[in-house]
C-alpha atoms as a PDB file:
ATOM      1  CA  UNK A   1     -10.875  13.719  19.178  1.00  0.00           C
ATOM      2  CA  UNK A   2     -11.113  10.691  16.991  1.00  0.00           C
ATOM      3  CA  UNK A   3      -9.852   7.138  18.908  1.00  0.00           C
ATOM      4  CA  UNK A   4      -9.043   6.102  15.753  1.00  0.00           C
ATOM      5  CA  UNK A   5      -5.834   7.232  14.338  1.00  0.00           C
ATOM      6  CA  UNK A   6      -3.447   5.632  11.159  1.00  0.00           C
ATOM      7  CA  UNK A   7      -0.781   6.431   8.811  1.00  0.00           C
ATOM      8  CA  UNK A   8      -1.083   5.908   5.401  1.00  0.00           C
ATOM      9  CA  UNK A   9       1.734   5.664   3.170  1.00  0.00           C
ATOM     10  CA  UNK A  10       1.653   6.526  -0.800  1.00  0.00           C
ATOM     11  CA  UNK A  11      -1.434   8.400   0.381  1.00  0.00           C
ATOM     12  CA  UNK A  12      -1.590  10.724  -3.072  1.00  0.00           C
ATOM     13  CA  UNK A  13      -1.840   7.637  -5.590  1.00  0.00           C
ATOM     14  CA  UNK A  14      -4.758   6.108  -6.685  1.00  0.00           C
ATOM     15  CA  UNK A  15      -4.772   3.469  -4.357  1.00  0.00           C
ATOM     16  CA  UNK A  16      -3.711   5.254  -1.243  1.00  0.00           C
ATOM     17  CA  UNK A  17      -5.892   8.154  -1.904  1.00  0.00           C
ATOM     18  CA  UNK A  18      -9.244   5.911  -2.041  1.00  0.00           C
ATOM     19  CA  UNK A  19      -7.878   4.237   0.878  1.00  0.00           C
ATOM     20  CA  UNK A  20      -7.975   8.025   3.135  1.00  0.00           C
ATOM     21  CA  UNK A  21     -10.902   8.763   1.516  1.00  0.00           C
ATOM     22  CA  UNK A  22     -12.572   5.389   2.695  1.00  0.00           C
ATOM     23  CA  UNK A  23     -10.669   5.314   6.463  1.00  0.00           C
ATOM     24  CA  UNK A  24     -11.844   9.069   6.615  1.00  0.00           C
ATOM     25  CA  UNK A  25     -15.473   8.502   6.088  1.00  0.00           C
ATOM     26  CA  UNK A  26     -15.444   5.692   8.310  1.00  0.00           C
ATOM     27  CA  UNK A  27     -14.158   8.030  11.407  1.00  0.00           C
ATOM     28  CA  UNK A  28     -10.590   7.843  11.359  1.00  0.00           C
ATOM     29  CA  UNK A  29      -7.888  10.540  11.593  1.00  0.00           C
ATOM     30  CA  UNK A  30      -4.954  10.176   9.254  1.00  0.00           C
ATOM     31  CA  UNK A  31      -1.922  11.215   8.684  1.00  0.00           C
ATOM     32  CA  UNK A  32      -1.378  10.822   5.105  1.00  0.00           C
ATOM     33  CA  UNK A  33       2.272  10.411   4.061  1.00  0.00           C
ATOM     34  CA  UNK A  34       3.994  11.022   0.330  1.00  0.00           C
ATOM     35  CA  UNK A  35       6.850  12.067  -1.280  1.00  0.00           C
ATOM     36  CA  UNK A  36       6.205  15.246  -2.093  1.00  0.00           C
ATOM     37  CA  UNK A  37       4.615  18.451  -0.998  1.00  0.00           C
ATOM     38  CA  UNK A  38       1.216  17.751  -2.741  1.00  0.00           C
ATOM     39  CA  UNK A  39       0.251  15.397  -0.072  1.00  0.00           C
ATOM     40  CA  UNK A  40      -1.059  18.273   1.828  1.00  0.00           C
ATOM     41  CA  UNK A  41      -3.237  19.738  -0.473  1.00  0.00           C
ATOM     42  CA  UNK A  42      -4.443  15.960  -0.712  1.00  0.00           C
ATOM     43  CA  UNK A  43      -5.303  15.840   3.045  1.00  0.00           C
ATOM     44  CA  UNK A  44      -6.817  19.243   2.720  1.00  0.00           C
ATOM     45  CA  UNK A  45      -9.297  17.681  -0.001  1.00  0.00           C
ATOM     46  CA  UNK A  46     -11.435  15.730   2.507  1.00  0.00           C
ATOM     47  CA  UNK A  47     -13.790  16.547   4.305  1.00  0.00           C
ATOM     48  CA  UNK A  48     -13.932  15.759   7.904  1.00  0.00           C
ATOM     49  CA  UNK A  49     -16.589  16.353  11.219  1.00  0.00           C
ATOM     50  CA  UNK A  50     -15.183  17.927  14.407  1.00  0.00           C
ATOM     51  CA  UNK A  51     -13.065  15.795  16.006  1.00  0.00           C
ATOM     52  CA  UNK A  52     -11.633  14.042  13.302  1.00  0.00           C
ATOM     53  CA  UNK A  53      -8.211  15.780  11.360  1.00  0.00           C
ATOM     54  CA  UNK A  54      -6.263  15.145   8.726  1.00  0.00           C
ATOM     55  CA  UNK A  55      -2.543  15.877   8.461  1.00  0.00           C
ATOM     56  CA  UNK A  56      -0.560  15.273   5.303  1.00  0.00           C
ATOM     57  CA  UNK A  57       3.213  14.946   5.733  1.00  0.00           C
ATOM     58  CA  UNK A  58       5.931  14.851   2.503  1.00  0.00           C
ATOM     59  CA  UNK A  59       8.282  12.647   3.415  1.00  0.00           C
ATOM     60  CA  UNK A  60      10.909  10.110   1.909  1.00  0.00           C
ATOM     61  CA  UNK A  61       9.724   6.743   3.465  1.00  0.00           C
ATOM     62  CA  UNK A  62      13.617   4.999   2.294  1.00  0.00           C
ATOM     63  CA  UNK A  63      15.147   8.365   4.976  1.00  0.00           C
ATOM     64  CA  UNK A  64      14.537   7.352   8.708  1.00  0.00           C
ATOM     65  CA  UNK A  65      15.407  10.456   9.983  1.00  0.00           C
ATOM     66  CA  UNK A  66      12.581  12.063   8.243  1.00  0.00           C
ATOM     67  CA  UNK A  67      10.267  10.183   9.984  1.00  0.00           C
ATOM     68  CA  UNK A  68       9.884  12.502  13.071  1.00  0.00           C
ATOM     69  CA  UNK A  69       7.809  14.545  11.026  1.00  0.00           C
ATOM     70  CA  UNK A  70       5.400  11.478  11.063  1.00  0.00           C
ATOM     71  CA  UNK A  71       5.632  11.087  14.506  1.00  0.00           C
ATOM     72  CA  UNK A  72       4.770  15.201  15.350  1.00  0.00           C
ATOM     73  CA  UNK A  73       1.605  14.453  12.851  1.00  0.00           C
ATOM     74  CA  UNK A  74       0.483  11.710  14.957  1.00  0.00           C
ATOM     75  CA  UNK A  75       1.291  13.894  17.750  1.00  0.00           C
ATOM     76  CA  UNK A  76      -1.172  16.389  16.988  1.00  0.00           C
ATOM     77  CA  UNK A  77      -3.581  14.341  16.716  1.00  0.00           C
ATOM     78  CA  UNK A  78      -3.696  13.601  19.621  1.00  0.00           C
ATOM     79  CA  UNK A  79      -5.230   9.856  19.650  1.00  0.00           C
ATOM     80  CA  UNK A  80      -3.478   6.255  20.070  1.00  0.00           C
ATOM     81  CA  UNK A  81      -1.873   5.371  16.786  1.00  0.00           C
ATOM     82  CA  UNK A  82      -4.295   1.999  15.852  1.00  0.00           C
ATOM     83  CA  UNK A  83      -3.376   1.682  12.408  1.00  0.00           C
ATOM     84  CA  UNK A  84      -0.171   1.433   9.786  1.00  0.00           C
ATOM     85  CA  UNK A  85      -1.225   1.409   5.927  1.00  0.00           C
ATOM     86  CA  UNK A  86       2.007   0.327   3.818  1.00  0.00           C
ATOM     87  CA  UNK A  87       0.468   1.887   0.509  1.00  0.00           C
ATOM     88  CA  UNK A  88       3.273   3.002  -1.298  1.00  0.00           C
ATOM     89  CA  UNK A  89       4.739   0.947  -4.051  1.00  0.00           C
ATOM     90  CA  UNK A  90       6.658   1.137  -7.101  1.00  0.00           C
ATOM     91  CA  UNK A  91       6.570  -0.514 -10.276  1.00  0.00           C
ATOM     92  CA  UNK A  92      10.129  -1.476 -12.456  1.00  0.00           C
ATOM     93  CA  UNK A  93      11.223  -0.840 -15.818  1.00  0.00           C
ATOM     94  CA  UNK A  94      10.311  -3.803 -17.293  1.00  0.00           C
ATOM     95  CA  UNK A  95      13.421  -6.129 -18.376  1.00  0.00           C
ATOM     96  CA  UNK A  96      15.014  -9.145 -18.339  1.00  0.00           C
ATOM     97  CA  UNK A  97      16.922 -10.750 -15.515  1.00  0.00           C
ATOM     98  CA  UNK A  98      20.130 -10.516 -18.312  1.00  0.00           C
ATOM     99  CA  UNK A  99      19.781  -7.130 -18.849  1.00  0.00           C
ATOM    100  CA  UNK A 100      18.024  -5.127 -15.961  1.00  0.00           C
ATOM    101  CA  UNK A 101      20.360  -2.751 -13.930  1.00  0.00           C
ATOM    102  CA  UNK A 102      20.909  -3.871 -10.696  1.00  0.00           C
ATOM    103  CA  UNK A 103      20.346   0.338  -9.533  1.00  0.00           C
ATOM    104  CA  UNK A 104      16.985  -0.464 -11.012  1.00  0.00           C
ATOM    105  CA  UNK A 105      16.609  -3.391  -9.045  1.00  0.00           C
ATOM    106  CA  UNK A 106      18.074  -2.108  -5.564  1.00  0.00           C
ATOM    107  CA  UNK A 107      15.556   0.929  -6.206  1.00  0.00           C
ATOM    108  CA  UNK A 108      12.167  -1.634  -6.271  1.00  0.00           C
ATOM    109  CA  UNK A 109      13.707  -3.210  -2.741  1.00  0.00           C
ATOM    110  CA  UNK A 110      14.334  -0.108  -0.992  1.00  0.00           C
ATOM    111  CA  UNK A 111      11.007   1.566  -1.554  1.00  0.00           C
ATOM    112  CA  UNK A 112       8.682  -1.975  -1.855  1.00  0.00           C
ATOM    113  CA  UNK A 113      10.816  -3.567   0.762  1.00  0.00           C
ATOM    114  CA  UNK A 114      12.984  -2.288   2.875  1.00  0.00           C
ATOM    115  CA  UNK A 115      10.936   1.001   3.589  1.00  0.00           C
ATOM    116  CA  UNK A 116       8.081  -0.830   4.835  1.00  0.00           C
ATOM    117  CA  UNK A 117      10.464  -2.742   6.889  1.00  0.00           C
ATOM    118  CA  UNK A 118      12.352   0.556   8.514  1.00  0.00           C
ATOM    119  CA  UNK A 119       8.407   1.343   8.951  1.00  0.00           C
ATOM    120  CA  UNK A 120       7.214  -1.564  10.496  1.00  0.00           C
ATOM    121  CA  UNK A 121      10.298  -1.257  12.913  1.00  0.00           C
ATOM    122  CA  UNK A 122       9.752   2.616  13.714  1.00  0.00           C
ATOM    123  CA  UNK A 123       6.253   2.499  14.498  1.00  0.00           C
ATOM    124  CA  UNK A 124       5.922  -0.794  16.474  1.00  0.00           C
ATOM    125  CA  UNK A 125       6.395   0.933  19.885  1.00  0.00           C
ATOM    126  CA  UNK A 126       3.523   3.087  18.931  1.00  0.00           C
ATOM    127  CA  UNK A 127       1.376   0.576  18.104  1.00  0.00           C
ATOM    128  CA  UNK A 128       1.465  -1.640  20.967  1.00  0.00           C
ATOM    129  CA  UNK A 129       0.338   1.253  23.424  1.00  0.00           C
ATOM    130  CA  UNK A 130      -3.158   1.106  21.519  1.00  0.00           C
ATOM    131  CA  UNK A 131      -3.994  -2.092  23.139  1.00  0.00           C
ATOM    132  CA  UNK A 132      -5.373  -3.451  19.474  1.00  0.00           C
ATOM    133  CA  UNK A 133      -3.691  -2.400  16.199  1.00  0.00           C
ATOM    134  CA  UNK A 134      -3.432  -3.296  12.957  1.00  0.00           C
ATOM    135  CA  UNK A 135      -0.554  -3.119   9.745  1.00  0.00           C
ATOM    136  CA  UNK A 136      -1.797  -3.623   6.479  1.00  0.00           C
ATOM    137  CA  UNK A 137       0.833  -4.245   3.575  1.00  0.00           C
ATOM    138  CA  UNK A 138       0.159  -3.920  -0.085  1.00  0.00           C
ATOM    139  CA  UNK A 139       1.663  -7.076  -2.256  1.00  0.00           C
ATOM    140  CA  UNK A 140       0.545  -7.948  -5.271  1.00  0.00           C
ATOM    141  CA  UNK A 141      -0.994 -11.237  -7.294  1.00  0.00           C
ATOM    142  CA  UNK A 142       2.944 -10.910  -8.950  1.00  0.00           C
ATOM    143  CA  UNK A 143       4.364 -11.532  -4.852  1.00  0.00           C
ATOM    144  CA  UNK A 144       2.999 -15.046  -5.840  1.00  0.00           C
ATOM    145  CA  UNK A 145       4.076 -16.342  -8.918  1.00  0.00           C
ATOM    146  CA  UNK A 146       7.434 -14.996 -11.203  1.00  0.00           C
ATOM    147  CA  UNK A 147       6.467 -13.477 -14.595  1.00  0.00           C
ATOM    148  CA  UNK A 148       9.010 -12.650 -17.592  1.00  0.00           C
ATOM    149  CA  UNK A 149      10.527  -9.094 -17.346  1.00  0.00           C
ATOM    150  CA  UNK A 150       9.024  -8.017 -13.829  1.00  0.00           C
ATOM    151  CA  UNK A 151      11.861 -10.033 -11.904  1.00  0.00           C
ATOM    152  CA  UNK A 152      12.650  -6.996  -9.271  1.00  0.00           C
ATOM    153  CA  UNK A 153       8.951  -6.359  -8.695  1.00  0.00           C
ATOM    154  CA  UNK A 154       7.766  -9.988  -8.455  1.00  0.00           C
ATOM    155  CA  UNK A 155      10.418 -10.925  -6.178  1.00  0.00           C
ATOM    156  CA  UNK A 156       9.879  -7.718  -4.073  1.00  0.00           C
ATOM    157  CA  UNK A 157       5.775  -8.603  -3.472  1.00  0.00           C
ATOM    158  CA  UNK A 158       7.169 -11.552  -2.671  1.00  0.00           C
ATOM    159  CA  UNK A 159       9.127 -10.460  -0.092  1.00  0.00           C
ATOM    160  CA  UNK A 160       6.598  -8.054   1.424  1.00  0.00           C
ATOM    161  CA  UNK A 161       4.426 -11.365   1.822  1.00  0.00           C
ATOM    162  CA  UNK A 162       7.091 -13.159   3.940  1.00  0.00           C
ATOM    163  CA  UNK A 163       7.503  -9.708   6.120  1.00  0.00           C
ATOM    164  CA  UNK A 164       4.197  -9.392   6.632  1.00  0.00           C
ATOM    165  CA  UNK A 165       4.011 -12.926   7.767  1.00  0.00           C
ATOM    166  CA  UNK A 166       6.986 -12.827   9.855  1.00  0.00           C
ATOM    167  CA  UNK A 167       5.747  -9.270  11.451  1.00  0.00           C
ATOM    168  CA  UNK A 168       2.053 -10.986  12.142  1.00  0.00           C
ATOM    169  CA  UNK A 169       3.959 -14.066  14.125  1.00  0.00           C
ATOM    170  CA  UNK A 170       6.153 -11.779  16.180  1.00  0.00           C
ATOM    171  CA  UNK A 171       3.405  -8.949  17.005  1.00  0.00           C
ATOM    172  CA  UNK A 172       0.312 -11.051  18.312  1.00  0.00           C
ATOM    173  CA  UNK A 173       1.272 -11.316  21.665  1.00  0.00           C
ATOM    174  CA  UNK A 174       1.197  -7.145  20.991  1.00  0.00           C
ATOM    175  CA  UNK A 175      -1.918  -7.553  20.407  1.00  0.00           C
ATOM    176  CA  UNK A 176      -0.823  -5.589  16.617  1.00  0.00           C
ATOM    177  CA  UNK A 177      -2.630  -7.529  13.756  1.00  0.00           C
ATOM    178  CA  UNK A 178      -0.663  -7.385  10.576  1.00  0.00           C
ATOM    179  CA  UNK A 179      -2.039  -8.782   7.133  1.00  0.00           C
ATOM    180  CA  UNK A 180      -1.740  -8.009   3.276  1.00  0.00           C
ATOM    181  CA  UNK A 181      -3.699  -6.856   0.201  1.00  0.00           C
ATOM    182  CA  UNK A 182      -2.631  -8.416  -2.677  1.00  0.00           C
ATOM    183  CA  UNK A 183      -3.919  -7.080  -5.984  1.00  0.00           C
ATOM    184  CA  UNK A 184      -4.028  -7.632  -9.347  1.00  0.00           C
ATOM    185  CA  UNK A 185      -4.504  -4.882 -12.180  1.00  0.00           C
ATOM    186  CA  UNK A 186      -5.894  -1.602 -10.887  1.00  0.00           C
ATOM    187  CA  UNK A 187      -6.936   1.211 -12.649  1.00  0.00           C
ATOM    188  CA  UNK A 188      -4.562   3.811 -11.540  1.00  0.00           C
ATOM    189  CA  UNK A 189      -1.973   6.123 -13.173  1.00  0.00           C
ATOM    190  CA  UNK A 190       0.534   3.817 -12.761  1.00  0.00           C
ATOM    191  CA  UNK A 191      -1.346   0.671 -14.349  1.00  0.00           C
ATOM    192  CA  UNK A 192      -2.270   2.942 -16.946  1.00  0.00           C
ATOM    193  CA  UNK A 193       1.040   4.580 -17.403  1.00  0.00           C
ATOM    194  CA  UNK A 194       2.680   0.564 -17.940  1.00  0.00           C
ATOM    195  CA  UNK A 195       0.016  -0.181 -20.476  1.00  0.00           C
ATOM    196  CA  UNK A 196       1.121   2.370 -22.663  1.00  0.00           C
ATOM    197  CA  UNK A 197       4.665   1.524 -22.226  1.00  0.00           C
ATOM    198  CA  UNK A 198       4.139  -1.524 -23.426  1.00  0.00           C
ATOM    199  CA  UNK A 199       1.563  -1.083 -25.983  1.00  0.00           C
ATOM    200  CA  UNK A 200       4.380   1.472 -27.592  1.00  0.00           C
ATOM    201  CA  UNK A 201       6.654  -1.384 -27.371  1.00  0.00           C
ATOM    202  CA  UNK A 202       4.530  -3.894 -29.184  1.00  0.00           C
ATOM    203  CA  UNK A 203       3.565  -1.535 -31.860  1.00  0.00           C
ATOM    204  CA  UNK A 204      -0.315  -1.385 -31.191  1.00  0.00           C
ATOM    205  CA  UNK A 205      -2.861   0.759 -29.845  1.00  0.00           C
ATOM    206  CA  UNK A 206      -3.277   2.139 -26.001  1.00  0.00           C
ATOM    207  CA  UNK A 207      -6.720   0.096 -26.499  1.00  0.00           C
ATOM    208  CA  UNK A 208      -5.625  -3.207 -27.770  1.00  0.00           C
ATOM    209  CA  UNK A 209      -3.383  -3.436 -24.967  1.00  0.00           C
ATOM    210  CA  UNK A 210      -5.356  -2.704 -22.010  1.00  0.00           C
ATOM    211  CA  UNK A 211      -7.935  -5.202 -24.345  1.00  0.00           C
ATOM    212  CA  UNK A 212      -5.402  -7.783 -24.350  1.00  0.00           C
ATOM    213  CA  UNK A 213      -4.364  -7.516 -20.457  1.00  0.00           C
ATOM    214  CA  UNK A 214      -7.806  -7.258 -19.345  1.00  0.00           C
ATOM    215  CA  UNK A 215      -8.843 -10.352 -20.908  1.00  0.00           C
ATOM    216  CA  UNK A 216      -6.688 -12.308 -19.112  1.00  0.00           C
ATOM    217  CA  UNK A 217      -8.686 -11.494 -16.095  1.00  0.00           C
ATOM    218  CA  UNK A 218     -11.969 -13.553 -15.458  1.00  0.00           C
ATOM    219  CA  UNK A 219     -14.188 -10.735 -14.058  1.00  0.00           C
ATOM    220  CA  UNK A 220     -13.162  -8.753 -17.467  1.00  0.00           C
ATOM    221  CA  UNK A 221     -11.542  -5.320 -16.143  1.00  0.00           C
ATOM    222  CA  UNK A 222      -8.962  -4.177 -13.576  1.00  0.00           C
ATOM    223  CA  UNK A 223      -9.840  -3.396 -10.112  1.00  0.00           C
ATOM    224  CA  UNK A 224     -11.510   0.117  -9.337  1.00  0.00           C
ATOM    225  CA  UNK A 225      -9.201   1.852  -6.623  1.00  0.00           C
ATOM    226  CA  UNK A 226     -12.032   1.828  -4.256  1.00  0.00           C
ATOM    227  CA  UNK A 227     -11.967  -1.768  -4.345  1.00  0.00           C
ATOM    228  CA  UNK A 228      -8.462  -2.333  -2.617  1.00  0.00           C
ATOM    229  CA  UNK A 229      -9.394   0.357  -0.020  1.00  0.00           C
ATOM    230  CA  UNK A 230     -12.421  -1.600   0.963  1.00  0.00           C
ATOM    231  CA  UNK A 231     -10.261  -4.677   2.022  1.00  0.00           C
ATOM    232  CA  UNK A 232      -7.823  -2.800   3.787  1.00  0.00           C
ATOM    233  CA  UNK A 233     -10.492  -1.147   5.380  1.00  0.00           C
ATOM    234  CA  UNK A 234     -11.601  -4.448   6.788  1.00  0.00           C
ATOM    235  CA  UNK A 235      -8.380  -5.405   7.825  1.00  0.00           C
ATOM    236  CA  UNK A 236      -7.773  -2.240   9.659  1.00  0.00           C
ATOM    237  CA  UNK A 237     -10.801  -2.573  11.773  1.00  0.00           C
ATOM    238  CA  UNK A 238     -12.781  -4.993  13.861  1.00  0.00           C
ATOM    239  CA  UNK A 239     -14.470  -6.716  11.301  1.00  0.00           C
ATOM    240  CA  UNK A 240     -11.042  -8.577  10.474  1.00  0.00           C
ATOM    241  CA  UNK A 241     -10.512  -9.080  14.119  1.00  0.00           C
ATOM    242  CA  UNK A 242      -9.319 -12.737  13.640  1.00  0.00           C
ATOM    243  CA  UNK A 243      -7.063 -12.081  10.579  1.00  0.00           C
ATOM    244  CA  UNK A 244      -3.299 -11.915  11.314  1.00  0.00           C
ATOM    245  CA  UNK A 245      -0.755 -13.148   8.814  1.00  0.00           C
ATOM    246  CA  UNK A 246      -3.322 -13.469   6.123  1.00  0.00           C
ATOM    247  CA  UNK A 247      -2.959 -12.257   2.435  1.00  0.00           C
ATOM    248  CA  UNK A 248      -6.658 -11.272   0.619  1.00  0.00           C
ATOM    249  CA  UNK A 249      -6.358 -11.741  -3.047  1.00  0.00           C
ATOM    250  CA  UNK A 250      -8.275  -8.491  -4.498  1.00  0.00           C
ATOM    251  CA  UNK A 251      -7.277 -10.135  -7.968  1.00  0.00           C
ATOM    252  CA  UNK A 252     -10.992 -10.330 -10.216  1.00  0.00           C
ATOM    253  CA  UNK A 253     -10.050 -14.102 -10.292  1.00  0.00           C
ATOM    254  CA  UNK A 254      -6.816 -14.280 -11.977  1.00  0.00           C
ATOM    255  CA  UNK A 255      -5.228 -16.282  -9.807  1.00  0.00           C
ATOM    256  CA  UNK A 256      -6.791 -18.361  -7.380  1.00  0.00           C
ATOM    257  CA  UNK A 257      -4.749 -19.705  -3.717  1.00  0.00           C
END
């Protein structure tokens, strides 16, 4: 059986799915963790040796009490759990600070925030009996700066960087490693599905839009999902041995810290 076990939240999105796909190849068993029911036909998509398995588990991250069935997935695995992916994230309806619902605002916290808190706080017991683990959150290049209309989601990436910094000073003497990705635009559904939104609201093309936001990024194009998995990939295994508390821009240059 694999040594090398993690959980992955948001495993079916873009980013979370490259991310199983990447830990899986590299040896790890996963249980892979979403929302709904589809998750398991996701973990049933790759392709594993003997030894390794792959469990998917639907599951409300913002309900506690669902996370036993988490807990019988890592179970079954059978292996120390090593790793905690914080993948899932959600985007807001964009508006102002005058006129954005505060439902709509308490709904970015609880699943960007306070979930991967209640997570954090769940699985830390776990984590310590592997004698060398590692959390990896998922901010954003928006965690760092404020930007018109995007107040709930900037201020919640924001807040996921002081957690993970505050989780990284209280869990080294555990020996539990915790860091953050932060991104900028990635191709997924999700980046995709805001493009449109907003290219509908400006009264121009699907094309002129992504045109528009993509030039504001030096390397010329959003991230590939692959791209984020590879850096939480190194933070989840030795390579980033000496990396606690840090935050890896994953950005194509748009903002530089």
């Amino acid at each position: 059986m694999s040594a090398k076990t993690g959980v992955l939240t948001g495993a079916a999105g873009g980013i979370g799915r490259a991310t199983a796909e990447r830990l899986a190849g590299e040896g790890w068993s996963l249980v892979l963790v979403d929302r709904d029911e589809g998750i398991k036909g996701v973990a049933g998509q790759i392709t594993v040796p003997d030894g390794q398995k792959i469990i998917g588990v639907a599951a409300d991250i913002t309900q506690p009490e669902q996370y036993s069935d988490i807990d019988d997935a890592v179970a079954a695995i059978g292996a120390p759990l090593k790793f905690l992916g914080l993948i899932a994230g959600v985007l807001q309806t964009a508006g102002s600070i005058e006129t954005l619902d505060v439902e709509e605002w308490d709904r970015v916290f609880n699943i960007n925030v306070r979930a991967n808190f209640l997570l954090i706080k769940h699985f830390i017991p776990a984590l310590r009996t592997a004698d060398g683990a590692s959390i990896v959150t998922i901010s954003s290049w928006y965690g760092k700066s404020g930007h018109g209309f995007f107040g709930a989601y900037c201020a919640s990436k924001a807040s996921v960087i002081s957690l993970t910094h505050t989780a990284a000073d209280e869990l080294a003497h555990d020996k539990i490693r915790v860091n953050s990705v932060a991104p900028g635009n990635v191709a997924t559904s999700m980046h995709f599905d805001a493009l449109r939104k907003e290219a509908e609201e400006r009264s121009v093309t699907f094309e002129q839009m992504k045109d528009t936001e993509w030039g504001k990024i030096p390397m010329g194009r959003a991230a590939e999902p692959a791209e984020i998995a590879a850096a939480v990939s190194f933070l989840a295994g030795p390579d980033g041995s000496y990396l606690t508390g840090a935050t890896i821009d994953v950005n194509g240059g748009c903002m530089f810290t």
